[in-house]
PDB file of N, CA and C in Angstrom:
ATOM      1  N   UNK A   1     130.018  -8.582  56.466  1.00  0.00           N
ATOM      2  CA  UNK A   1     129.815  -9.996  56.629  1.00  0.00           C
ATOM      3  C   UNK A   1     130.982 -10.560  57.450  1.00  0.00           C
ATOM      4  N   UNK A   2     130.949 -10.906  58.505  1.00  0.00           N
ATOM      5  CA  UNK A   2     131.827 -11.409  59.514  1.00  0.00           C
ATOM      6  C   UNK A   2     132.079 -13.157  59.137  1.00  0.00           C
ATOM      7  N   UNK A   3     133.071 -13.625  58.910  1.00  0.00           N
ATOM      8  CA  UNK A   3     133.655 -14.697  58.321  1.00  0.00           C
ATOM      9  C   UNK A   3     134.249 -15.391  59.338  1.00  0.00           C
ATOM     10  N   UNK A   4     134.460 -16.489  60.062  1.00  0.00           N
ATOM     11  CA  UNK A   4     135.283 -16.912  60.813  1.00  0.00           C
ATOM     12  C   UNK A   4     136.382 -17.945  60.153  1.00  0.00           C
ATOM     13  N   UNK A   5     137.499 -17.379  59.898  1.00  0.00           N
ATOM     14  CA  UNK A   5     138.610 -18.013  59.281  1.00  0.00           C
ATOM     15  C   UNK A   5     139.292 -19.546  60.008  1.00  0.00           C
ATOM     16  N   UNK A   6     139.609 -20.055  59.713  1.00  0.00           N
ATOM     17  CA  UNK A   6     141.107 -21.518  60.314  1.00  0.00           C
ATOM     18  C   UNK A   6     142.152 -20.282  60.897  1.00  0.00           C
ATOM     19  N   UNK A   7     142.799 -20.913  61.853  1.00  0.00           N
ATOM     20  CA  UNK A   7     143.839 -20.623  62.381  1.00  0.00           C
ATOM     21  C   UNK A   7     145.279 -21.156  61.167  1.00  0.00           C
ATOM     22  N   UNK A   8     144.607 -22.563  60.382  1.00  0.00           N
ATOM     23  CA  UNK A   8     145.536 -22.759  59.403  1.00  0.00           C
ATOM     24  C   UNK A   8     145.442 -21.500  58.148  1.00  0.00           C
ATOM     25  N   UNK A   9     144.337 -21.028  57.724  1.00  0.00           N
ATOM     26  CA  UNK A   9     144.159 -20.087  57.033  1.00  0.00           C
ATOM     27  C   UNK A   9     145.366 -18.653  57.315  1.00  0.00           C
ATOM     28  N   UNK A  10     145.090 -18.416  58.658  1.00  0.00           N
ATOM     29  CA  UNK A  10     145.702 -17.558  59.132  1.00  0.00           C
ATOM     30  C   UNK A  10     146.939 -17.714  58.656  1.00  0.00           C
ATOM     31  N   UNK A  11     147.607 -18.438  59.218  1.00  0.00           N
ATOM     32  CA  UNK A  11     149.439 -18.650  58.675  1.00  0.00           C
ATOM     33  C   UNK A  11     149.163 -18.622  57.227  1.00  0.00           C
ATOM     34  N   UNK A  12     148.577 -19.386  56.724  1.00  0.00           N
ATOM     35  CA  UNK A  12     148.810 -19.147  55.367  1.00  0.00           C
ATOM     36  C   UNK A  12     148.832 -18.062  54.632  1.00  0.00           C
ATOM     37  N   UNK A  13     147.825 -17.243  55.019  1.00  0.00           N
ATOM     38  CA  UNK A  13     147.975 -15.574  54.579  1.00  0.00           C
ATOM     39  C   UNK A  13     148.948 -15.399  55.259  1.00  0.00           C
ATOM     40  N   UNK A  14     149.280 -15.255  56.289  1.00  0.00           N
ATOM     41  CA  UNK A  14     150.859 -14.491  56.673  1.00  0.00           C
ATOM     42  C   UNK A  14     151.675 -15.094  56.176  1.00  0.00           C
ATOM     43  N   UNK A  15     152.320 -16.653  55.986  1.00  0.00           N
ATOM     44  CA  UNK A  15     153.241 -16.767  55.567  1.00  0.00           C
ATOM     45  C   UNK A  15     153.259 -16.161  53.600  1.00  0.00           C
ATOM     46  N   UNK A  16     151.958 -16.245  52.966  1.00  0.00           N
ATOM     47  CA  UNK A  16     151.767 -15.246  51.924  1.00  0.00           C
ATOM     48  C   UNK A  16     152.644 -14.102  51.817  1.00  0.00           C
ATOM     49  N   UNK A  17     151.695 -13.493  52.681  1.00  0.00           N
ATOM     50  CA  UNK A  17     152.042 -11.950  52.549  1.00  0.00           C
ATOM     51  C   UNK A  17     153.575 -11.764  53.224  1.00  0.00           C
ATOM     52  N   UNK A  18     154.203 -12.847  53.867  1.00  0.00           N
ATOM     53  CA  UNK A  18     155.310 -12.881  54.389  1.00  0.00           C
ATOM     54  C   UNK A  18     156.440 -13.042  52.947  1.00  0.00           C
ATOM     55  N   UNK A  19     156.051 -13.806  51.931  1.00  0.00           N
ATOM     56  CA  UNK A  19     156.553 -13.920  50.765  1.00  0.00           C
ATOM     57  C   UNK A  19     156.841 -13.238  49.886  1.00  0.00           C
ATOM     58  N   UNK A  20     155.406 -12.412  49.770  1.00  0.00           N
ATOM     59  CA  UNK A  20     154.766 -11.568  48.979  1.00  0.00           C
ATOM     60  C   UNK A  20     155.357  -9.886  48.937  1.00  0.00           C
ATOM     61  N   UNK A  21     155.691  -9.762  50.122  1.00  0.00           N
ATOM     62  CA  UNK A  21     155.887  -8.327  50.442  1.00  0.00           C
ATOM     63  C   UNK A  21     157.527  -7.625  49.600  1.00  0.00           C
ATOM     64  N   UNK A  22     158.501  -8.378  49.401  1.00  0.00           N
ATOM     65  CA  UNK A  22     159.592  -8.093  49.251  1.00  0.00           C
ATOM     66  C   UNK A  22     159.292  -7.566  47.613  1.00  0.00           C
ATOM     67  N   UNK A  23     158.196  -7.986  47.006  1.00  0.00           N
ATOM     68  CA  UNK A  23     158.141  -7.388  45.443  1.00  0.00           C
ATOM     69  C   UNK A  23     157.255  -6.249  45.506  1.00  0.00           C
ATOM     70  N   UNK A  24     156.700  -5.504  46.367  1.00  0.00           N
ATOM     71  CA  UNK A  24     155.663  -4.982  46.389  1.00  0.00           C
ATOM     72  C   UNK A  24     156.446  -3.639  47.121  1.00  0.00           C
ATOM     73  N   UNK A  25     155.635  -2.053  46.484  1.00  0.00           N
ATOM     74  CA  UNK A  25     156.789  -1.496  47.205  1.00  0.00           C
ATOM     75  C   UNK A  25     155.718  -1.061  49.183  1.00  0.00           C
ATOM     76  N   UNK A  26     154.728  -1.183  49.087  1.00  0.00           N
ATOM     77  CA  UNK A  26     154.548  -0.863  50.257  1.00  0.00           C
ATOM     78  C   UNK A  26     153.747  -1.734  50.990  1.00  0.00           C
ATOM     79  N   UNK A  27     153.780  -2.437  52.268  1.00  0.00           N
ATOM     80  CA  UNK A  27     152.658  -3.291  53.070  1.00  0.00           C
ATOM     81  C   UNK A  27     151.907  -3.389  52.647  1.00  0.00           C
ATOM     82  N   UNK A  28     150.941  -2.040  52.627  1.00  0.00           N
ATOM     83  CA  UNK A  28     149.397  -2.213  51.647  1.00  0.00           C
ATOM     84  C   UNK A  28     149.002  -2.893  50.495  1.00  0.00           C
ATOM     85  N   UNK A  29     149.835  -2.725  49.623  1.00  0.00           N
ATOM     86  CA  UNK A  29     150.209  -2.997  48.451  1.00  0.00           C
ATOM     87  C   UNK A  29     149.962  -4.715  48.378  1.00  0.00           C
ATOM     88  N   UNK A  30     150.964  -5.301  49.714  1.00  0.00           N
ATOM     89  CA  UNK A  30     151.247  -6.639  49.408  1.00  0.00           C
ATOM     90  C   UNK A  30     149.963  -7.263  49.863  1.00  0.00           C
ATOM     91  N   UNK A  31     149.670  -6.785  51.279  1.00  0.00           N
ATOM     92  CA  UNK A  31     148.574  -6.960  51.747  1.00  0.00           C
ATOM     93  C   UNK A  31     146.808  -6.980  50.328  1.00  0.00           C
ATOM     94  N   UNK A  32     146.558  -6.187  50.290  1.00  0.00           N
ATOM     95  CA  UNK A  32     145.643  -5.830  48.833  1.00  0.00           C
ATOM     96  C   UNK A  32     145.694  -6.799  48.124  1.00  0.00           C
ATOM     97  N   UNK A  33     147.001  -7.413  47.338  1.00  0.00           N
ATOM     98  CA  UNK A  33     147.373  -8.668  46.846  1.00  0.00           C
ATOM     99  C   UNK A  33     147.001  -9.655  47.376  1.00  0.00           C
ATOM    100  N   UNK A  34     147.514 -10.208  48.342  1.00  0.00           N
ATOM    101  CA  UNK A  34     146.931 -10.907  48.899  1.00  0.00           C
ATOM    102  C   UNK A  34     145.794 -11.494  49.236  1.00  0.00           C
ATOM    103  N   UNK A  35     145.450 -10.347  50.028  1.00  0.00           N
ATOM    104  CA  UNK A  35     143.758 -10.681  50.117  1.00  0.00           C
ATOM    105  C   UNK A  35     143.340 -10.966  49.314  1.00  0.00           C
ATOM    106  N   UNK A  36     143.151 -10.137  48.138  1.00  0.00           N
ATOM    107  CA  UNK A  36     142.699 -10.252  47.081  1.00  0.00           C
ATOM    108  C   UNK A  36     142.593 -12.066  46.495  1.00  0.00           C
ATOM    109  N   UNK A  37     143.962 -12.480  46.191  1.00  0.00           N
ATOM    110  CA  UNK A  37     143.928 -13.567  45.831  1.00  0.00           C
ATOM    111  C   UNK A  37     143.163 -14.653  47.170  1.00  0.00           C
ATOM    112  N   UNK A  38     143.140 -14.861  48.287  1.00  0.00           N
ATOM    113  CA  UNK A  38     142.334 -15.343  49.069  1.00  0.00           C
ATOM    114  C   UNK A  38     140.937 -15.217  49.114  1.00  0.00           C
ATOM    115  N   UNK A  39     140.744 -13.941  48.817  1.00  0.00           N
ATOM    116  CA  UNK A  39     139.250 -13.630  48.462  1.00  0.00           C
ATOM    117  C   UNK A  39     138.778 -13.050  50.064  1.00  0.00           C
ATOM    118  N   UNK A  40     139.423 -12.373  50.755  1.00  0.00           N
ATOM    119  CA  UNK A  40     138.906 -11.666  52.175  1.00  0.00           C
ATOM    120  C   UNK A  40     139.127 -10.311  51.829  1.00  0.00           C
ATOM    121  N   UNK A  41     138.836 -10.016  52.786  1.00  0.00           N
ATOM    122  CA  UNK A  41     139.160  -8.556  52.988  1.00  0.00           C
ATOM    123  C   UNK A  41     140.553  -8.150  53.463  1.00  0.00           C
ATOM    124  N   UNK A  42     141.148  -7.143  53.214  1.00  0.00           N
ATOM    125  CA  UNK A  42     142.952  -6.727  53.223  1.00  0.00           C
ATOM    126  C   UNK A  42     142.757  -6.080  54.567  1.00  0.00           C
ATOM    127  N   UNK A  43     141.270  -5.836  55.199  1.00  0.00           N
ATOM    128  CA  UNK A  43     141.539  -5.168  56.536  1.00  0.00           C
ATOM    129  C   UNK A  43     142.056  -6.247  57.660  1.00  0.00           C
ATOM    130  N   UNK A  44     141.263  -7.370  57.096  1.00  0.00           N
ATOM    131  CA  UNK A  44     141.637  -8.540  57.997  1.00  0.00           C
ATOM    132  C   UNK A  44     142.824  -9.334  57.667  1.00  0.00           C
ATOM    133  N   UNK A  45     143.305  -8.806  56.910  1.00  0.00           N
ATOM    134  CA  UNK A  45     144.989  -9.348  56.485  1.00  0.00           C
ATOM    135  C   UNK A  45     146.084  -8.163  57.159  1.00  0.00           C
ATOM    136  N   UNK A  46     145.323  -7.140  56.986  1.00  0.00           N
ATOM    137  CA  UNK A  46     146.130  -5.861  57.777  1.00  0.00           C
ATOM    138  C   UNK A  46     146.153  -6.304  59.467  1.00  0.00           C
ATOM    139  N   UNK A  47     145.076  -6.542  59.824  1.00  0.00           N
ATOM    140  CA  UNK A  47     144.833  -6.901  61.485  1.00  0.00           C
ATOM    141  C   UNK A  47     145.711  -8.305  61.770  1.00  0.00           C
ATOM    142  N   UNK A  48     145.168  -8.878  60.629  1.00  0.00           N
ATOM    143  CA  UNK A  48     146.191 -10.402  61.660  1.00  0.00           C
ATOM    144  C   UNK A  48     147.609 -10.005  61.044  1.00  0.00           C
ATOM    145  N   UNK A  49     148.379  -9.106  60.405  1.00  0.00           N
ATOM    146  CA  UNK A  49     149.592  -8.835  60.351  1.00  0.00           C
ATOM    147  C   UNK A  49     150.174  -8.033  61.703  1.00  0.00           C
ATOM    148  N   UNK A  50     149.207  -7.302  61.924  1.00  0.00           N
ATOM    149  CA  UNK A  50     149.595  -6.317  62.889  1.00  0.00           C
ATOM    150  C   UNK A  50     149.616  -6.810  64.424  1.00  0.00           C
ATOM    151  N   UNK A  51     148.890  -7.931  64.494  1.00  0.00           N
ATOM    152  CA  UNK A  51     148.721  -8.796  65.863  1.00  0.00           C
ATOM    153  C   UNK A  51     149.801  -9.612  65.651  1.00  0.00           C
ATOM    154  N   UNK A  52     150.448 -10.414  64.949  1.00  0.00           N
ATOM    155  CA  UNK A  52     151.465 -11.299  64.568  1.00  0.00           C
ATOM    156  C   UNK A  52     153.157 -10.308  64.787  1.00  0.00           C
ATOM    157  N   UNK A  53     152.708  -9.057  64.673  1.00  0.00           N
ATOM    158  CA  UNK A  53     153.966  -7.888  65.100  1.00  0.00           C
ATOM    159  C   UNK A  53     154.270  -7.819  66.128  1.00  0.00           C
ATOM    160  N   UNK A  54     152.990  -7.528  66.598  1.00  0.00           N
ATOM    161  CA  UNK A  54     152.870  -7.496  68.204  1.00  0.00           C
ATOM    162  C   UNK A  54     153.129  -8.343  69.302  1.00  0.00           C
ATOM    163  N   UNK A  55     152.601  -9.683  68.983  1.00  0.00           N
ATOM    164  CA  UNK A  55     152.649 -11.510  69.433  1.00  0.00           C
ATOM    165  C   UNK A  55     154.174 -11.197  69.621  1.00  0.00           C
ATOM    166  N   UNK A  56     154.673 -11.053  68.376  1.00  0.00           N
ATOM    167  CA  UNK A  56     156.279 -11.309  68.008  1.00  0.00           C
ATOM    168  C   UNK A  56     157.609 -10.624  68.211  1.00  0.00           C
ATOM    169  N   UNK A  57     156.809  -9.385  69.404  1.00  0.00           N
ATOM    170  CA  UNK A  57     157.553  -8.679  69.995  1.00  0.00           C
ATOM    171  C   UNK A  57     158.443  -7.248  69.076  1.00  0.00           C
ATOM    172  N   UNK A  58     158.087  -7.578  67.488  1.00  0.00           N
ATOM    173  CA  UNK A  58     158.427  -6.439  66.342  1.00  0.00           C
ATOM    174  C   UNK A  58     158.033  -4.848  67.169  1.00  0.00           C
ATOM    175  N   UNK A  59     156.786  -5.182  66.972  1.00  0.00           N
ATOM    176  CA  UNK A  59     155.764  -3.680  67.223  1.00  0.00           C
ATOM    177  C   UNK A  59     155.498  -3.829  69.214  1.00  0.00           C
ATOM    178  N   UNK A  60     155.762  -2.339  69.492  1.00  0.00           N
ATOM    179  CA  UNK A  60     155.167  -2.728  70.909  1.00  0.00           C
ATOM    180  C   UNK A  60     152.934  -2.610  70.488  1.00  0.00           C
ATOM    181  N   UNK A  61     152.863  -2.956  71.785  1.00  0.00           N
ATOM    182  CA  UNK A  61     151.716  -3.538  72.204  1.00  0.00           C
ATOM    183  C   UNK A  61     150.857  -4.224  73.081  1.00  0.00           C
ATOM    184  N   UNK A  62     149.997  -4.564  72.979  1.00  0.00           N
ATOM    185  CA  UNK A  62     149.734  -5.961  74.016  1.00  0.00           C
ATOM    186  C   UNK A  62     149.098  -7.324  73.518  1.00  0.00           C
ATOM    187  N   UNK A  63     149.939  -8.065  73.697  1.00  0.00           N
ATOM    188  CA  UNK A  63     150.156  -9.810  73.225  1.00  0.00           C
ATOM    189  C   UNK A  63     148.982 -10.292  73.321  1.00  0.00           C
ATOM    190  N   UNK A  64     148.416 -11.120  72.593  1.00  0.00           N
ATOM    191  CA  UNK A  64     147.287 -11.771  72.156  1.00  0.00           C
ATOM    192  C   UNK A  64     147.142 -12.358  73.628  1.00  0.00           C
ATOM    193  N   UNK A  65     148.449 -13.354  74.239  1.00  0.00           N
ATOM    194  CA  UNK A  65     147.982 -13.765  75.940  1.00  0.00           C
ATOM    195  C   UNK A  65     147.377 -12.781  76.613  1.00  0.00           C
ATOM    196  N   UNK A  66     148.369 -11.598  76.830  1.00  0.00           N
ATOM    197  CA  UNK A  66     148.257 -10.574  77.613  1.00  0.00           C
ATOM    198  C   UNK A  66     146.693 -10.401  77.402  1.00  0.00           C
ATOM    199  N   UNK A  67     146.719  -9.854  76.551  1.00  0.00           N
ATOM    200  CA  UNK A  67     145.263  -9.355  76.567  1.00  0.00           C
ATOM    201  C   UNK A  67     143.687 -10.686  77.180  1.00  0.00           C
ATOM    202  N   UNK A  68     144.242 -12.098  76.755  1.00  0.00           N
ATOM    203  CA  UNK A  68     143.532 -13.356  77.110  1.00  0.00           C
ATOM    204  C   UNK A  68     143.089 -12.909  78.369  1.00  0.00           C
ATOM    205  N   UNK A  69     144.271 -12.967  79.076  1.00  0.00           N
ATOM    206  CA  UNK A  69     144.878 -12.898  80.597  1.00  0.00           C
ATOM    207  C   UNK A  69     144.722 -11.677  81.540  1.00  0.00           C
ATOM    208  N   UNK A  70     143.872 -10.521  80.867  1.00  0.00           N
ATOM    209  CA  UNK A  70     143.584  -9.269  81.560  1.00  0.00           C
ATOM    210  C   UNK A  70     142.393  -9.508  81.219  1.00  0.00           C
ATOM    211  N   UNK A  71     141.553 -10.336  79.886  1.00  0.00           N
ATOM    212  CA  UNK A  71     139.880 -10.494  80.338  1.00  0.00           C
ATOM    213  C   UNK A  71     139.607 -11.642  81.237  1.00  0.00           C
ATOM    214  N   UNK A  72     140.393 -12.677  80.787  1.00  0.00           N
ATOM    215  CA  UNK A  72     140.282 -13.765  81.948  1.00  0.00           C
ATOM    216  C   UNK A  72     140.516 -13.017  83.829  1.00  0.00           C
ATOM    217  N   UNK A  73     141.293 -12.430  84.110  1.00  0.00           N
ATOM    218  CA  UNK A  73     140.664 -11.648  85.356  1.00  0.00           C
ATOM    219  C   UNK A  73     140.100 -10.316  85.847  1.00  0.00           C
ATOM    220  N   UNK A  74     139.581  -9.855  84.740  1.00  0.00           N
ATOM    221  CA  UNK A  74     138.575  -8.778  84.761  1.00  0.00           C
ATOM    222  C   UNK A  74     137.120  -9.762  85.220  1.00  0.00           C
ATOM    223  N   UNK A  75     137.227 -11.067  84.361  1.00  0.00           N
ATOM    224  CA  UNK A  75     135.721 -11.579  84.667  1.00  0.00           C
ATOM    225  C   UNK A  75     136.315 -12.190  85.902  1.00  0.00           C
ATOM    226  N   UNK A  76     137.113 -12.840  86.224  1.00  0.00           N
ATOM    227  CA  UNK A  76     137.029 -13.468  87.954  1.00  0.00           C
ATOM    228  C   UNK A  76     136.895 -12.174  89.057  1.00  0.00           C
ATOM    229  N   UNK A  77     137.197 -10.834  88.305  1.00  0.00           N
ATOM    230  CA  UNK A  77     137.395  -9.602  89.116  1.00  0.00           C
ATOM    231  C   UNK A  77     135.851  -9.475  89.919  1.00  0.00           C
ATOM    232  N   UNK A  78     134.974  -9.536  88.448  1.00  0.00           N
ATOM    233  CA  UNK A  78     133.309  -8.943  88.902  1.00  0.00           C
ATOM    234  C   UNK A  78     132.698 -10.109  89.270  1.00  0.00           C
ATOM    235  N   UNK A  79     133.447 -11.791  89.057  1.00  0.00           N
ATOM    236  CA  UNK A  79     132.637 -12.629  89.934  1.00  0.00           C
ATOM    237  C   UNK A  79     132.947 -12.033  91.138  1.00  0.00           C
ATOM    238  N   UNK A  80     133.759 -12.022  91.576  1.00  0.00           N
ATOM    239  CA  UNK A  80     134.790 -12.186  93.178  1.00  0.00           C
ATOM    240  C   UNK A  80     133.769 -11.134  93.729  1.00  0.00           C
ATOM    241  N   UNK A  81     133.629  -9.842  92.769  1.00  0.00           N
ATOM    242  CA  UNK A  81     133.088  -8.415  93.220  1.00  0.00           C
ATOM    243  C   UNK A  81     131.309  -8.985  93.441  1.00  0.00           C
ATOM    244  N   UNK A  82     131.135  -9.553  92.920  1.00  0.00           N
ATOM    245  CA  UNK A  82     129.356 -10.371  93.222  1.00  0.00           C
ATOM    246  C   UNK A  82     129.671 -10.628  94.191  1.00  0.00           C
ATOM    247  N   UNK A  83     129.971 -12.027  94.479  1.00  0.00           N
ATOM    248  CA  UNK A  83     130.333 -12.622  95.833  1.00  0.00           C
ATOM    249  C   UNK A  83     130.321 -11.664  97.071  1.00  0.00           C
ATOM    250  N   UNK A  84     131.039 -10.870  97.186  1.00  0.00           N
ATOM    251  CA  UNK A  84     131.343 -10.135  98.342  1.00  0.00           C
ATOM    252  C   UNK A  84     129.834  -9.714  98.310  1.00  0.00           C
ATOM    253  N   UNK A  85     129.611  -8.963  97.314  1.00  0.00           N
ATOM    254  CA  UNK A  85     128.050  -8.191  97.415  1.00  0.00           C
ATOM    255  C   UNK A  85     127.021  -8.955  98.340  1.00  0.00           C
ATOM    256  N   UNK A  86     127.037 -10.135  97.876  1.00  0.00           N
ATOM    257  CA  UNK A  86     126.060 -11.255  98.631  1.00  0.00           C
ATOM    258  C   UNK A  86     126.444 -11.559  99.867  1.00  0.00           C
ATOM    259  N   UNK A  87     127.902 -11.524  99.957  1.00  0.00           N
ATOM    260  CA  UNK A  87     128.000 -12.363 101.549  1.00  0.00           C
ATOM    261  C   UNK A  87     128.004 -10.866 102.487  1.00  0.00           C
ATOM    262  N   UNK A  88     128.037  -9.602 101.891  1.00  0.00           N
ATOM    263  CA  UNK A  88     127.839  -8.301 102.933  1.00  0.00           C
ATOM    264  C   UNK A  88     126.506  -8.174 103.124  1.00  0.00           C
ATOM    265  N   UNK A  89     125.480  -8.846 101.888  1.00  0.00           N
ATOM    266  CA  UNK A  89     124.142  -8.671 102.368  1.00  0.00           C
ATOM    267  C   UNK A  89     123.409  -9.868 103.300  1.00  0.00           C
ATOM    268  N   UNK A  90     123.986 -11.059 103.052  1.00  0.00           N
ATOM    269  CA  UNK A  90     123.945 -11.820 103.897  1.00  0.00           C
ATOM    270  C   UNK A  90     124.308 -11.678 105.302  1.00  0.00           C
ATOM    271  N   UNK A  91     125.222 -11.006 105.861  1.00  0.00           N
ATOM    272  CA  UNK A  91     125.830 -10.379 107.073  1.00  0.00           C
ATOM    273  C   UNK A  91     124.813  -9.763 107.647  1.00  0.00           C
ATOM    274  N   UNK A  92     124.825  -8.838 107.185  1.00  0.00           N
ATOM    275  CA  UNK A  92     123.756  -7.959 107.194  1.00  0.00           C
ATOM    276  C   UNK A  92     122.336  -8.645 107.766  1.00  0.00           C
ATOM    277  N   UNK A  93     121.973  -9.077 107.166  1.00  0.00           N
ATOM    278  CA  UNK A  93     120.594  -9.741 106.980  1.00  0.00           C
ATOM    279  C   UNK A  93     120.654 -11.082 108.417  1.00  0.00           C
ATOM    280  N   UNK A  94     122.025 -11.702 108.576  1.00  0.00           N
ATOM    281  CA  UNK A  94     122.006 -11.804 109.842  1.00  0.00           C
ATOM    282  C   UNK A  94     122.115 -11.262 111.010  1.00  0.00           C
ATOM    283  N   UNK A  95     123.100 -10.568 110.853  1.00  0.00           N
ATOM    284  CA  UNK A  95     123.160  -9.655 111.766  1.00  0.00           C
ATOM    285  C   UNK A  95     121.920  -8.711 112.860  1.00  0.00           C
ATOM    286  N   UNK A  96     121.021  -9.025 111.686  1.00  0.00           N
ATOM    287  CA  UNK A  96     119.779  -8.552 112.300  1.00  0.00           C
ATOM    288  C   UNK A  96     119.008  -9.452 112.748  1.00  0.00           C
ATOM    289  N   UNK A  97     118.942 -10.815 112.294  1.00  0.00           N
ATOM    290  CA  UNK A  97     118.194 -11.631 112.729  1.00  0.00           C
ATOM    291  C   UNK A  97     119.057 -12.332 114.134  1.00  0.00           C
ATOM    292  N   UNK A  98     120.481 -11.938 114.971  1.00  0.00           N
ATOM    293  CA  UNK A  98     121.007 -11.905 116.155  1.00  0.00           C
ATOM    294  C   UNK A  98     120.697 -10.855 116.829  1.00  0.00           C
ATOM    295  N   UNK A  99     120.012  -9.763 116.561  1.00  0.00           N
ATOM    296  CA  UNK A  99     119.714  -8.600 117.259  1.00  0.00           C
ATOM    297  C   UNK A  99     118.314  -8.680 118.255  1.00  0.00           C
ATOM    298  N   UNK A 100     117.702  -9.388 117.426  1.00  0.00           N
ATOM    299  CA  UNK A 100     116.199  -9.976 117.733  1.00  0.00           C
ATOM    300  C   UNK A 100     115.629 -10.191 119.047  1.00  0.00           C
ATOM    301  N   UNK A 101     114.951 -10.095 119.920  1.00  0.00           N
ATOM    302  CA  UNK A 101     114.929 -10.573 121.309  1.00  0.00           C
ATOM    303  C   UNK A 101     114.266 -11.729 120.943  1.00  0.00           C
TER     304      UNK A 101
END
């Protein structure tokens, strides 16, 4: 069941489990807790911990922008890559209609 959480939610479990962890002897542990008391799942307390590592320069990786910012021009990549397609067939397609007697 896919849930779409608050961004306020979010901090709140991290700053949680940010609390939480120093009594607990392992991540999982605190994490499990956590969730638990929120009532989600600890995978999705595991994931937005592990992106918040990453964001935060802890863990290497690639940054929640970064990653924004490599789909944001992957899709201007395959517009741009359309475009051309059309204006070479357009060429084309004139090109022949100047050949014409």
């Amino acid at each position: 069941m896919n849930r779409k959480y608050s961004p306020e939610m979010r901090e709140r479990a991290l700053r949680m489990l940010a609390e939480t962890r120093p009594s607990h002897p392992t991540m999982m542990s605190a994490v499990r807790h956590v969730a638990g008391l929120l009532g989600m799942s600890p995978e999705t307390l595991r994931l937005w911990q592990r992106r918040y590592e990453v964001d935060a320069g802890v863990k290497p990786g690639l940054s929640t922008d970064a990653a924004a910012e490599i789909k944001r021009l992957q899709k201007e990549n395959a517009e741009l890559r359309k475009a051309n397609e059309i204006l070479r067939a357009a060429s084309v397609f004139f090109a022949k209609e100047l050949d014409r007697p």
